[in-house]
PDB file of N, CA and C in Angstrom:
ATOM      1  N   UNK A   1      65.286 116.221  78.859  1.00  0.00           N
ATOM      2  CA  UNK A   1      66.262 116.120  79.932  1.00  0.00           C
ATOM      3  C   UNK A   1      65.852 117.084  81.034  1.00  0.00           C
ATOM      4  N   UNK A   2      66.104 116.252  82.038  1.00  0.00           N
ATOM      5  CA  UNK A   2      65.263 117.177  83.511  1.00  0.00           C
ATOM      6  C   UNK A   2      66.958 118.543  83.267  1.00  0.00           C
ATOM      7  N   UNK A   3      66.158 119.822  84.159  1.00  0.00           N
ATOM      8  CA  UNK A   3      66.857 120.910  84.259  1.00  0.00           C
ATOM      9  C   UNK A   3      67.590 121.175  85.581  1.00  0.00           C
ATOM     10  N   UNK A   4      67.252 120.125  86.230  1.00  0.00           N
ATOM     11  CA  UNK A   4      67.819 120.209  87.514  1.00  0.00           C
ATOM     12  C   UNK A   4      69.167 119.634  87.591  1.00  0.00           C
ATOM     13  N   UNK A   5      70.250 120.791  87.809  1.00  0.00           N
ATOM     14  CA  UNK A   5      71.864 120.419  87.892  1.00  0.00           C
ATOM     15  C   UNK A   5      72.606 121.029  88.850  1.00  0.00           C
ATOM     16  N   UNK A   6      73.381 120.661  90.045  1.00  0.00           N
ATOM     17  CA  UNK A   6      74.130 121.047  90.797  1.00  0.00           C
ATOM     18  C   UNK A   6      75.464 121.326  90.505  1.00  0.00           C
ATOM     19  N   UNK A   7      76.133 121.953  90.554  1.00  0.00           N
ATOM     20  CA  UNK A   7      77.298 122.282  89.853  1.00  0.00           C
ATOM     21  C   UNK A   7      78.787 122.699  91.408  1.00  0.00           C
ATOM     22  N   UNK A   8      79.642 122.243  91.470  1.00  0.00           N
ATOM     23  CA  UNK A   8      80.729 122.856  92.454  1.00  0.00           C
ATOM     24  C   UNK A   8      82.249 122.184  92.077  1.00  0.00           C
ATOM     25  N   UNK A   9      82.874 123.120  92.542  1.00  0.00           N
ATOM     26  CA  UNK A   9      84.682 122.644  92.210  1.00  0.00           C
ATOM     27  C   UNK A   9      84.806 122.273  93.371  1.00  0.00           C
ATOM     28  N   UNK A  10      85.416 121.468  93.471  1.00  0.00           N
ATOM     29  CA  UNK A  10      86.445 120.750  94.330  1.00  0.00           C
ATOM     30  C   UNK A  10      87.443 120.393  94.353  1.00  0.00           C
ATOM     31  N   UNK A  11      88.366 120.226  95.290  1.00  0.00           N
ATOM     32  CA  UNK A  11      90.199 119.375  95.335  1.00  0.00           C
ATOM     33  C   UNK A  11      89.328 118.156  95.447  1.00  0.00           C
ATOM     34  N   UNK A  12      90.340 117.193  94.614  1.00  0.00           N
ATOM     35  CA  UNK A  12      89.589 115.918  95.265  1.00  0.00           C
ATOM     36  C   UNK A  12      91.215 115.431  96.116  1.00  0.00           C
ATOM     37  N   UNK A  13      90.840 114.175  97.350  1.00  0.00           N
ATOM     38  CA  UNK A  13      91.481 114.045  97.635  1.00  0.00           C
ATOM     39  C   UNK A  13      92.750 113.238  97.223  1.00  0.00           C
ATOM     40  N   UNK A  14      93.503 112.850  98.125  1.00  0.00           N
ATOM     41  CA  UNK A  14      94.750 111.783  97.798  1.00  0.00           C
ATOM     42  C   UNK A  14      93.488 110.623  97.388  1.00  0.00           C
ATOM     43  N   UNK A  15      94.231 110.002  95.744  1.00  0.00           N
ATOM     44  CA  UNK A  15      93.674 108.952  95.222  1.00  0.00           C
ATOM     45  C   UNK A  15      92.525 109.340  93.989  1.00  0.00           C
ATOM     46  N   UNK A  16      92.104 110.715  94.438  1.00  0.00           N
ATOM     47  CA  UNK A  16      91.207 111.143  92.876  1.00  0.00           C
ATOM     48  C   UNK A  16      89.700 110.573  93.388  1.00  0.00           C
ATOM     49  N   UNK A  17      89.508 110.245  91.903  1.00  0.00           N
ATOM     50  CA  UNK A  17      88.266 110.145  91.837  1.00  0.00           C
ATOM     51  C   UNK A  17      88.318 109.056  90.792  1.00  0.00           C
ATOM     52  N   UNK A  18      87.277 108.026  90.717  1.00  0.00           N
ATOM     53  CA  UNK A  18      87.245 106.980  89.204  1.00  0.00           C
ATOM     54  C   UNK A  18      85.766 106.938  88.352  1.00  0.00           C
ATOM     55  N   UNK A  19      86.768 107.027  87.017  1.00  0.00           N
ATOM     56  CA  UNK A  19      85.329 107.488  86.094  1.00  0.00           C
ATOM     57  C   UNK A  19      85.720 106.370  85.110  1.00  0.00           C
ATOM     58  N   UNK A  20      84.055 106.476  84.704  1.00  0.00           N
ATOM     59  CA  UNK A  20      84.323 105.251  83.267  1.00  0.00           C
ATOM     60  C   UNK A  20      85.156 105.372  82.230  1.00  0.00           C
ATOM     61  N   UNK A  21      85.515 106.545  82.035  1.00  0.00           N
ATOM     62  CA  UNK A  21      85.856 106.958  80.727  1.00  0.00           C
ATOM     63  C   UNK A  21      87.692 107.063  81.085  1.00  0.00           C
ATOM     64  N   UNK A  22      88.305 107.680  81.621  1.00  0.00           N
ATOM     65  CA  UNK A  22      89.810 107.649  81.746  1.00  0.00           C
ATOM     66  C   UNK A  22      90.512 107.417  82.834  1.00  0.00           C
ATOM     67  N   UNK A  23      89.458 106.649  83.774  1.00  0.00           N
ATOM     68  CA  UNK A  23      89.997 106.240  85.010  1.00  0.00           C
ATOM     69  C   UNK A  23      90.277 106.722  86.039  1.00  0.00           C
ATOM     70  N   UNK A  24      91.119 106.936  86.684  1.00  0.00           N
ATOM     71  CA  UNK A  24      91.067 107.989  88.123  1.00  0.00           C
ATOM     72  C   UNK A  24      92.047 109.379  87.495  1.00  0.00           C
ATOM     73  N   UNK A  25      90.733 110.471  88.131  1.00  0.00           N
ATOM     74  CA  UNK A  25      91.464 112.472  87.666  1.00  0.00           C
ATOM     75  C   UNK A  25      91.805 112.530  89.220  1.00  0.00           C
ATOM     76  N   UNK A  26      92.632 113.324  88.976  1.00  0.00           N
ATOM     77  CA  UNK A  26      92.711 114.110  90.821  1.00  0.00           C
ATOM     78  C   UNK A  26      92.861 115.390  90.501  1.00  0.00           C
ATOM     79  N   UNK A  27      93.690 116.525  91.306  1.00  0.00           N
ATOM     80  CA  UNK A  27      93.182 117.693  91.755  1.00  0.00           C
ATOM     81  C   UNK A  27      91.836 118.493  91.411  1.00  0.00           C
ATOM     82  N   UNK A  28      92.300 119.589  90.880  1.00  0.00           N
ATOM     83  CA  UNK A  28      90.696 120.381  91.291  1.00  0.00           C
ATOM     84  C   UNK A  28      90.036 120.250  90.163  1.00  0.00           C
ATOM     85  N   UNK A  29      89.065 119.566  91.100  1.00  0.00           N
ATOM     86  CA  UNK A  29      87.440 119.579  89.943  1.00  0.00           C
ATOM     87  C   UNK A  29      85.708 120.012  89.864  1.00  0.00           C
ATOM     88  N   UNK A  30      85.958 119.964  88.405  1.00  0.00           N
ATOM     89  CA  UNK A  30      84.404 120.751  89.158  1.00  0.00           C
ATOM     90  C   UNK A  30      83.455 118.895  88.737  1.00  0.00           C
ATOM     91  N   UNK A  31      82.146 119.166  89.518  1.00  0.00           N
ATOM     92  CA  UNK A  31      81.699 118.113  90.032  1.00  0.00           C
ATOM     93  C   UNK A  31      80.283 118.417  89.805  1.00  0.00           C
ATOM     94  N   UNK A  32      79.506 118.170  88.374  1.00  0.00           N
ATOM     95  CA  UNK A  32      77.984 117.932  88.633  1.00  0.00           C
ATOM     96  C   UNK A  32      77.121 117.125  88.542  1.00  0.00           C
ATOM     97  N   UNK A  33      76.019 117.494  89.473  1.00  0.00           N
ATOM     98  CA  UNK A  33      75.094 115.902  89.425  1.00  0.00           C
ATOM     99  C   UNK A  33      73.985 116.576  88.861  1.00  0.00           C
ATOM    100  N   UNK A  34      73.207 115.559  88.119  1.00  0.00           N
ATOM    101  CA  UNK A  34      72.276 116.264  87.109  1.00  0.00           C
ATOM    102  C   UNK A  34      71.021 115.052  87.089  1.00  0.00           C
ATOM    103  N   UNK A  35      69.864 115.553  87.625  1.00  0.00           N
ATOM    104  CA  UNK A  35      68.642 114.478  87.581  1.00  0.00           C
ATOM    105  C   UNK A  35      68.218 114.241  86.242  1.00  0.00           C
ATOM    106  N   UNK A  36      67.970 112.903  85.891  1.00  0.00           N
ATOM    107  CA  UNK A  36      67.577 112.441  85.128  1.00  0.00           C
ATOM    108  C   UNK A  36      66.058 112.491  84.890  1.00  0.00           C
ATOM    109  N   UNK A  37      65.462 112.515  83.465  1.00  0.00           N
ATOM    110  CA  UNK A  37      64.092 112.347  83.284  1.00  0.00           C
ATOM    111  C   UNK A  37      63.355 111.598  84.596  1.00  0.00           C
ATOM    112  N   UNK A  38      62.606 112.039  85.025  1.00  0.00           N
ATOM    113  CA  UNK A  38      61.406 111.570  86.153  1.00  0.00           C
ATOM    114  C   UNK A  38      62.012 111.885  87.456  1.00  0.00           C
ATOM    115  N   UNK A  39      63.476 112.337  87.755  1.00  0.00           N
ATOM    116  CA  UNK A  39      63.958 112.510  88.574  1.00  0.00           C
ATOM    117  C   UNK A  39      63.842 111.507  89.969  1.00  0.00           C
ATOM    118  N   UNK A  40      63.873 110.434  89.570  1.00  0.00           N
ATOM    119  CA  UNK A  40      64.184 109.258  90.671  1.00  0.00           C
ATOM    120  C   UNK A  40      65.985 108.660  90.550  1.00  0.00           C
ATOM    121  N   UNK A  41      66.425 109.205  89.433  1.00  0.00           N
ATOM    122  CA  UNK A  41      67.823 108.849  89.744  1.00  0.00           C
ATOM    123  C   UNK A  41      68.674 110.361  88.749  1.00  0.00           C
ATOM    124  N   UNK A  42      70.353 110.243  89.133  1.00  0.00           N
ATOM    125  CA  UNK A  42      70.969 111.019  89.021  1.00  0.00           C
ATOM    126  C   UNK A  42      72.397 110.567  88.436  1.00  0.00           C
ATOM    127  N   UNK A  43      72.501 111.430  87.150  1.00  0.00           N
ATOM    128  CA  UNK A  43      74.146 111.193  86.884  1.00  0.00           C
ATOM    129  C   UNK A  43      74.798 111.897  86.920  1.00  0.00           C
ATOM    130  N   UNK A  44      76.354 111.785  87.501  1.00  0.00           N
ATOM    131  CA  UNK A  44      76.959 112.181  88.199  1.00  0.00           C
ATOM    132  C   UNK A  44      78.533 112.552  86.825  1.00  0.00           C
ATOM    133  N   UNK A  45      78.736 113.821  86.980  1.00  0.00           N
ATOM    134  CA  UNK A  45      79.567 113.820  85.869  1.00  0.00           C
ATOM    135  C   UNK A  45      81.207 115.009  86.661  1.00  0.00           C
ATOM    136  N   UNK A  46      82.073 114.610  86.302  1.00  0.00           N
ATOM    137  CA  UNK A  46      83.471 115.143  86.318  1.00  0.00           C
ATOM    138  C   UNK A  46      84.529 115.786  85.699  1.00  0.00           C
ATOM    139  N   UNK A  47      84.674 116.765  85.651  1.00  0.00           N
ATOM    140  CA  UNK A  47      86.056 117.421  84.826  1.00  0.00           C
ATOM    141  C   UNK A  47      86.842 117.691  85.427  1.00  0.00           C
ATOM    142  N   UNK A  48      88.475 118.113  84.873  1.00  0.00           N
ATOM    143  CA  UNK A  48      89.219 118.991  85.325  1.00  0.00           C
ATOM    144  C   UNK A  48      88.484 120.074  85.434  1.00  0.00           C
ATOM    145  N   UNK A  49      88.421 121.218  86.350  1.00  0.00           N
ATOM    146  CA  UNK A  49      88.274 122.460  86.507  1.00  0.00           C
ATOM    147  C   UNK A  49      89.051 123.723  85.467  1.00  0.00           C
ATOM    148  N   UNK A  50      87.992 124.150  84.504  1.00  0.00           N
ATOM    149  CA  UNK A  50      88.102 124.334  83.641  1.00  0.00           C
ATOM    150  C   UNK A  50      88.666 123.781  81.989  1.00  0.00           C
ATOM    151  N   UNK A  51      88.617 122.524  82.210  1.00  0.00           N
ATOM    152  CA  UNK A  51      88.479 122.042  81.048  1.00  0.00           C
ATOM    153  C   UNK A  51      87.457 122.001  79.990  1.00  0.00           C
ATOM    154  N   UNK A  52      87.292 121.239  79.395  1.00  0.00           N
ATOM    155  CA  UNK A  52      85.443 121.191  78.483  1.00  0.00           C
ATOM    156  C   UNK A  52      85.586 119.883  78.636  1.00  0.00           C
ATOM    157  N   UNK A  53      86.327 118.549  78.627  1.00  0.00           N
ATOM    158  CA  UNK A  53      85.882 117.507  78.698  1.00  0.00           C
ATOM    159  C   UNK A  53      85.356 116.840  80.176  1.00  0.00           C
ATOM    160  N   UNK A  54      84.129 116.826  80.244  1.00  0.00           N
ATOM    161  CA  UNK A  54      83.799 116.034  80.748  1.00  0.00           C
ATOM    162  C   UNK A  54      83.411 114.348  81.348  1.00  0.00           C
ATOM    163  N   UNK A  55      83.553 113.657  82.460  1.00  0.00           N
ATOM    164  CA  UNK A  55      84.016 112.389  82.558  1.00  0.00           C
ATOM    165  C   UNK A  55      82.561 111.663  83.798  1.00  0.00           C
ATOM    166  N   UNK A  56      82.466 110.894  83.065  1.00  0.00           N
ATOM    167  CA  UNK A  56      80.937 110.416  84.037  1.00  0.00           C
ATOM    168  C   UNK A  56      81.671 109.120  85.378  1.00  0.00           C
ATOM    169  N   UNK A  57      81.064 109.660  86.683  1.00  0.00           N
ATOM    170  CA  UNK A  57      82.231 109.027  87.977  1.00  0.00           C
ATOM    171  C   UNK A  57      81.632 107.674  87.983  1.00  0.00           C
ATOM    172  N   UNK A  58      82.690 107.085  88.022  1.00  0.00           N
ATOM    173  CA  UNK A  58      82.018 105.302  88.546  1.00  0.00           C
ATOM    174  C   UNK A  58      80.891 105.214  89.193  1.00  0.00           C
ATOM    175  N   UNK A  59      80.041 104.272  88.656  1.00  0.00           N
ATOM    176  CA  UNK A  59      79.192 104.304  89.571  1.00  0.00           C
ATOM    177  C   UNK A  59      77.761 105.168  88.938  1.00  0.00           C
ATOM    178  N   UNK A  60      77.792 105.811  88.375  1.00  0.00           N
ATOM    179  CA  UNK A  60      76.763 107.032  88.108  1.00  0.00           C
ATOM    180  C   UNK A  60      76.150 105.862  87.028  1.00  0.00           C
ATOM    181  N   UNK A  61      74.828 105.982  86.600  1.00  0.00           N
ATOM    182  CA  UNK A  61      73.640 107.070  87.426  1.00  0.00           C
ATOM    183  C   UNK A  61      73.543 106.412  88.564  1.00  0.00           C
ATOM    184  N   UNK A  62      73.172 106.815  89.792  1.00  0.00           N
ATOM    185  CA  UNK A  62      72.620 106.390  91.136  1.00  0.00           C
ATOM    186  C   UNK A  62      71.011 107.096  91.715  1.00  0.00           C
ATOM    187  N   UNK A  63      70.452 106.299  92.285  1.00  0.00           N
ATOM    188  CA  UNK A  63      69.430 106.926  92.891  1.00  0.00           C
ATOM    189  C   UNK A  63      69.279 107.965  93.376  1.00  0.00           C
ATOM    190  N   UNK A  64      68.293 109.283  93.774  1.00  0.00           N
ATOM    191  CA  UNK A  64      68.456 110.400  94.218  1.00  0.00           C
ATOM    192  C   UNK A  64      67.632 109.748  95.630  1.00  0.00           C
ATOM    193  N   UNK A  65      68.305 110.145  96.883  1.00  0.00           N
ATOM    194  CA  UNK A  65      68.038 110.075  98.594  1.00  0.00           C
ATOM    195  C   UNK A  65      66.582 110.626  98.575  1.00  0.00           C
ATOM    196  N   UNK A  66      65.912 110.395  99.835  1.00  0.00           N
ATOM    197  CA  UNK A  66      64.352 110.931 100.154  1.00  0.00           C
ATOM    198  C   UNK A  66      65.515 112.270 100.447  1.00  0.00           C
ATOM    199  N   UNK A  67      66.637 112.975 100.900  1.00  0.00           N
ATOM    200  CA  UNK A  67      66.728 114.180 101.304  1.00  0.00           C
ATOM    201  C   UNK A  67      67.113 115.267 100.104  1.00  0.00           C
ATOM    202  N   UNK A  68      66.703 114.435  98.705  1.00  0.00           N
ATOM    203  CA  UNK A  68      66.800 115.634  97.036  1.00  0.00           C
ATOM    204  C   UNK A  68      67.735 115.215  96.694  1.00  0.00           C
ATOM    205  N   UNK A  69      68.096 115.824  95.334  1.00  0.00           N
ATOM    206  CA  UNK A  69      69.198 115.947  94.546  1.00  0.00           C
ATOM    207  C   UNK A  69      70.451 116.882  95.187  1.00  0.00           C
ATOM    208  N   UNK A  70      69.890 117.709  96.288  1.00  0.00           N
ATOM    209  CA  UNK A  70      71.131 118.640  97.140  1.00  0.00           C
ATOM    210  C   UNK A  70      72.288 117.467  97.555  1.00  0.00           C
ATOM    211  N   UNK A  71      71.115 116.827  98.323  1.00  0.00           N
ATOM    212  CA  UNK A  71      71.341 116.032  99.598  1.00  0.00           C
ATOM    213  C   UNK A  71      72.762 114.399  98.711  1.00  0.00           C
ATOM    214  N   UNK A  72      72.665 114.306  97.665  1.00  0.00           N
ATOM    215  CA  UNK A  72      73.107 113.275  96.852  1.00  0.00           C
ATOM    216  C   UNK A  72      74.606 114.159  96.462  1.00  0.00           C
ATOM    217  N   UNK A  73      74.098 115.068  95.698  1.00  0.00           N
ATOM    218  CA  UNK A  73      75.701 116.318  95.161  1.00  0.00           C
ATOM    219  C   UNK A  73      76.590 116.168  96.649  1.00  0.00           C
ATOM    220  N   UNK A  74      75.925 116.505  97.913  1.00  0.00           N
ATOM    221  CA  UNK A  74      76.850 117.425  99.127  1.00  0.00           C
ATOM    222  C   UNK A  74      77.802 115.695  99.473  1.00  0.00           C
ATOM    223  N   UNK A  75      76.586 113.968  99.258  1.00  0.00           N
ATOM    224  CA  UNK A  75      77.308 112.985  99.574  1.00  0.00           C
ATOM    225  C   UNK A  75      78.574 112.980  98.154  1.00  0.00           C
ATOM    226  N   UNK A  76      78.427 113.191  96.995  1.00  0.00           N
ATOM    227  CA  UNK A  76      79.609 113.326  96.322  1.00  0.00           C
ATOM    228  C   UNK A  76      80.576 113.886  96.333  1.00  0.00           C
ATOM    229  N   UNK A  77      80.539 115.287  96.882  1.00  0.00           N
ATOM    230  CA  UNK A  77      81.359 116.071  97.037  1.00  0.00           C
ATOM    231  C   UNK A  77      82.498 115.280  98.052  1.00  0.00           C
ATOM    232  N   UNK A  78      81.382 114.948  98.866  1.00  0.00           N
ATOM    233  CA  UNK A  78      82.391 114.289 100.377  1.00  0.00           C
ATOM    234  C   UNK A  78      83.254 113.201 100.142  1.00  0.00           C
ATOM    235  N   UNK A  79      82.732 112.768  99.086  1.00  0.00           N
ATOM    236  CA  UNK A  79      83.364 111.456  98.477  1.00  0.00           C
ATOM    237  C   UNK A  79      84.255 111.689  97.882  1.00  0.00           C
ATOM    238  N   UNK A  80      84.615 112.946  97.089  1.00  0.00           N
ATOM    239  CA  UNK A  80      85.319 113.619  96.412  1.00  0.00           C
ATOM    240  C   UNK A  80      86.947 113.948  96.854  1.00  0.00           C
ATOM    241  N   UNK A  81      86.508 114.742  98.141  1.00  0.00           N
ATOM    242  CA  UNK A  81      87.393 115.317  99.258  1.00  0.00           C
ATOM    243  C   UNK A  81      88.226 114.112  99.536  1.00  0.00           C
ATOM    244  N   UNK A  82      87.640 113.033  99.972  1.00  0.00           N
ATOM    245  CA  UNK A  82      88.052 112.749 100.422  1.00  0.00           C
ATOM    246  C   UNK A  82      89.070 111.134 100.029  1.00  0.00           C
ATOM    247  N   UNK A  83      89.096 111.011  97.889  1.00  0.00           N
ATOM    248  CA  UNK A  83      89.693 110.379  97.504  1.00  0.00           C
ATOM    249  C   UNK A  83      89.431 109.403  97.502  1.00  0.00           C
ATOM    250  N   UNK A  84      90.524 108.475  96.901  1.00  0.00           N
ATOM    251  CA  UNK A  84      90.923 107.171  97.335  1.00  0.00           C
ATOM    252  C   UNK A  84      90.040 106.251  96.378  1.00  0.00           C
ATOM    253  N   UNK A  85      90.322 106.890  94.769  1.00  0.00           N
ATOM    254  CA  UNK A  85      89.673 106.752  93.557  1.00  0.00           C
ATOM    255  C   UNK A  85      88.137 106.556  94.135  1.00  0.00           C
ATOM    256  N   UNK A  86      87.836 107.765  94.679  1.00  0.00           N
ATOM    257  CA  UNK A  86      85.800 107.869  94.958  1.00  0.00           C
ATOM    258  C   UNK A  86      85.168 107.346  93.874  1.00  0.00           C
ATOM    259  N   UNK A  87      84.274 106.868  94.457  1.00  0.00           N
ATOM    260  CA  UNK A  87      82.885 106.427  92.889  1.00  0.00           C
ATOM    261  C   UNK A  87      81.720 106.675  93.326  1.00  0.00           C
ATOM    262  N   UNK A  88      80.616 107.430  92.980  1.00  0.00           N
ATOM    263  CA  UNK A  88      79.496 107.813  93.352  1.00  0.00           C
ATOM    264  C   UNK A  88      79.280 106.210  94.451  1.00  0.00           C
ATOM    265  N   UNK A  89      78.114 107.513  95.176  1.00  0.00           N
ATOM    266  CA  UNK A  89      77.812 106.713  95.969  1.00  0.00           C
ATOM    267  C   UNK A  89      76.693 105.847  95.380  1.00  0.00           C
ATOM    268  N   UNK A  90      76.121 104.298  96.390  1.00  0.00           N
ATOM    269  CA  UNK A  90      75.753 103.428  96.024  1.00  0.00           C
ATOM    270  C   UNK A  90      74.080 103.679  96.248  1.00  0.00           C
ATOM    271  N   UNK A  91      73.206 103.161  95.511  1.00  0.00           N
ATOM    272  CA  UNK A  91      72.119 103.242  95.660  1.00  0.00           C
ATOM    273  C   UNK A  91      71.543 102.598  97.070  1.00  0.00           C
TER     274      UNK A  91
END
């Protein structure tokens, strides 16, 4: 498993966020994206902020952008903020 993982909390906005596993979380979460072997794509994973269970976001794994694995986390985050059951972004 590649070692490369971005890690940040966030509010998400009005509407949450939607994951495979229990459907749309909202308030504050922490939010990491984590490259996959060969690092051409990335899965994207969700918790409550400070919980231990973790929740993988609709949508994940997705491709990593020509601008890195930064550049993919900072479009989730935004997606995050800004609700309205977010799902990783699209390849």
């Amino acid at each position: 498993m590649s070692s490369e993982r971005l890690v940040a909390q966030v509010t998400a906005g009005p509407g949450g966020v939607m994951t495979d596993d229990v459907g749309v979380i909202t308030g504050d979460l922490t939010v990491a994206t984590i490259a996959l072997p060969g690092n051409s794509r990335a899965r994207i994973h969700v918790q409550y902020t400070g919980a231990e269970e973790w929740y993988v976001l609709t949508g994940s794994p997705v491709g990593i952008p020509a601008g890195g694995l930064g550049a993919l986390h900072d479009a989730v985050l935004e997606r995050v903020r800004g609700g309205g059951a977010a799902e990783a972004p699209h390849d």
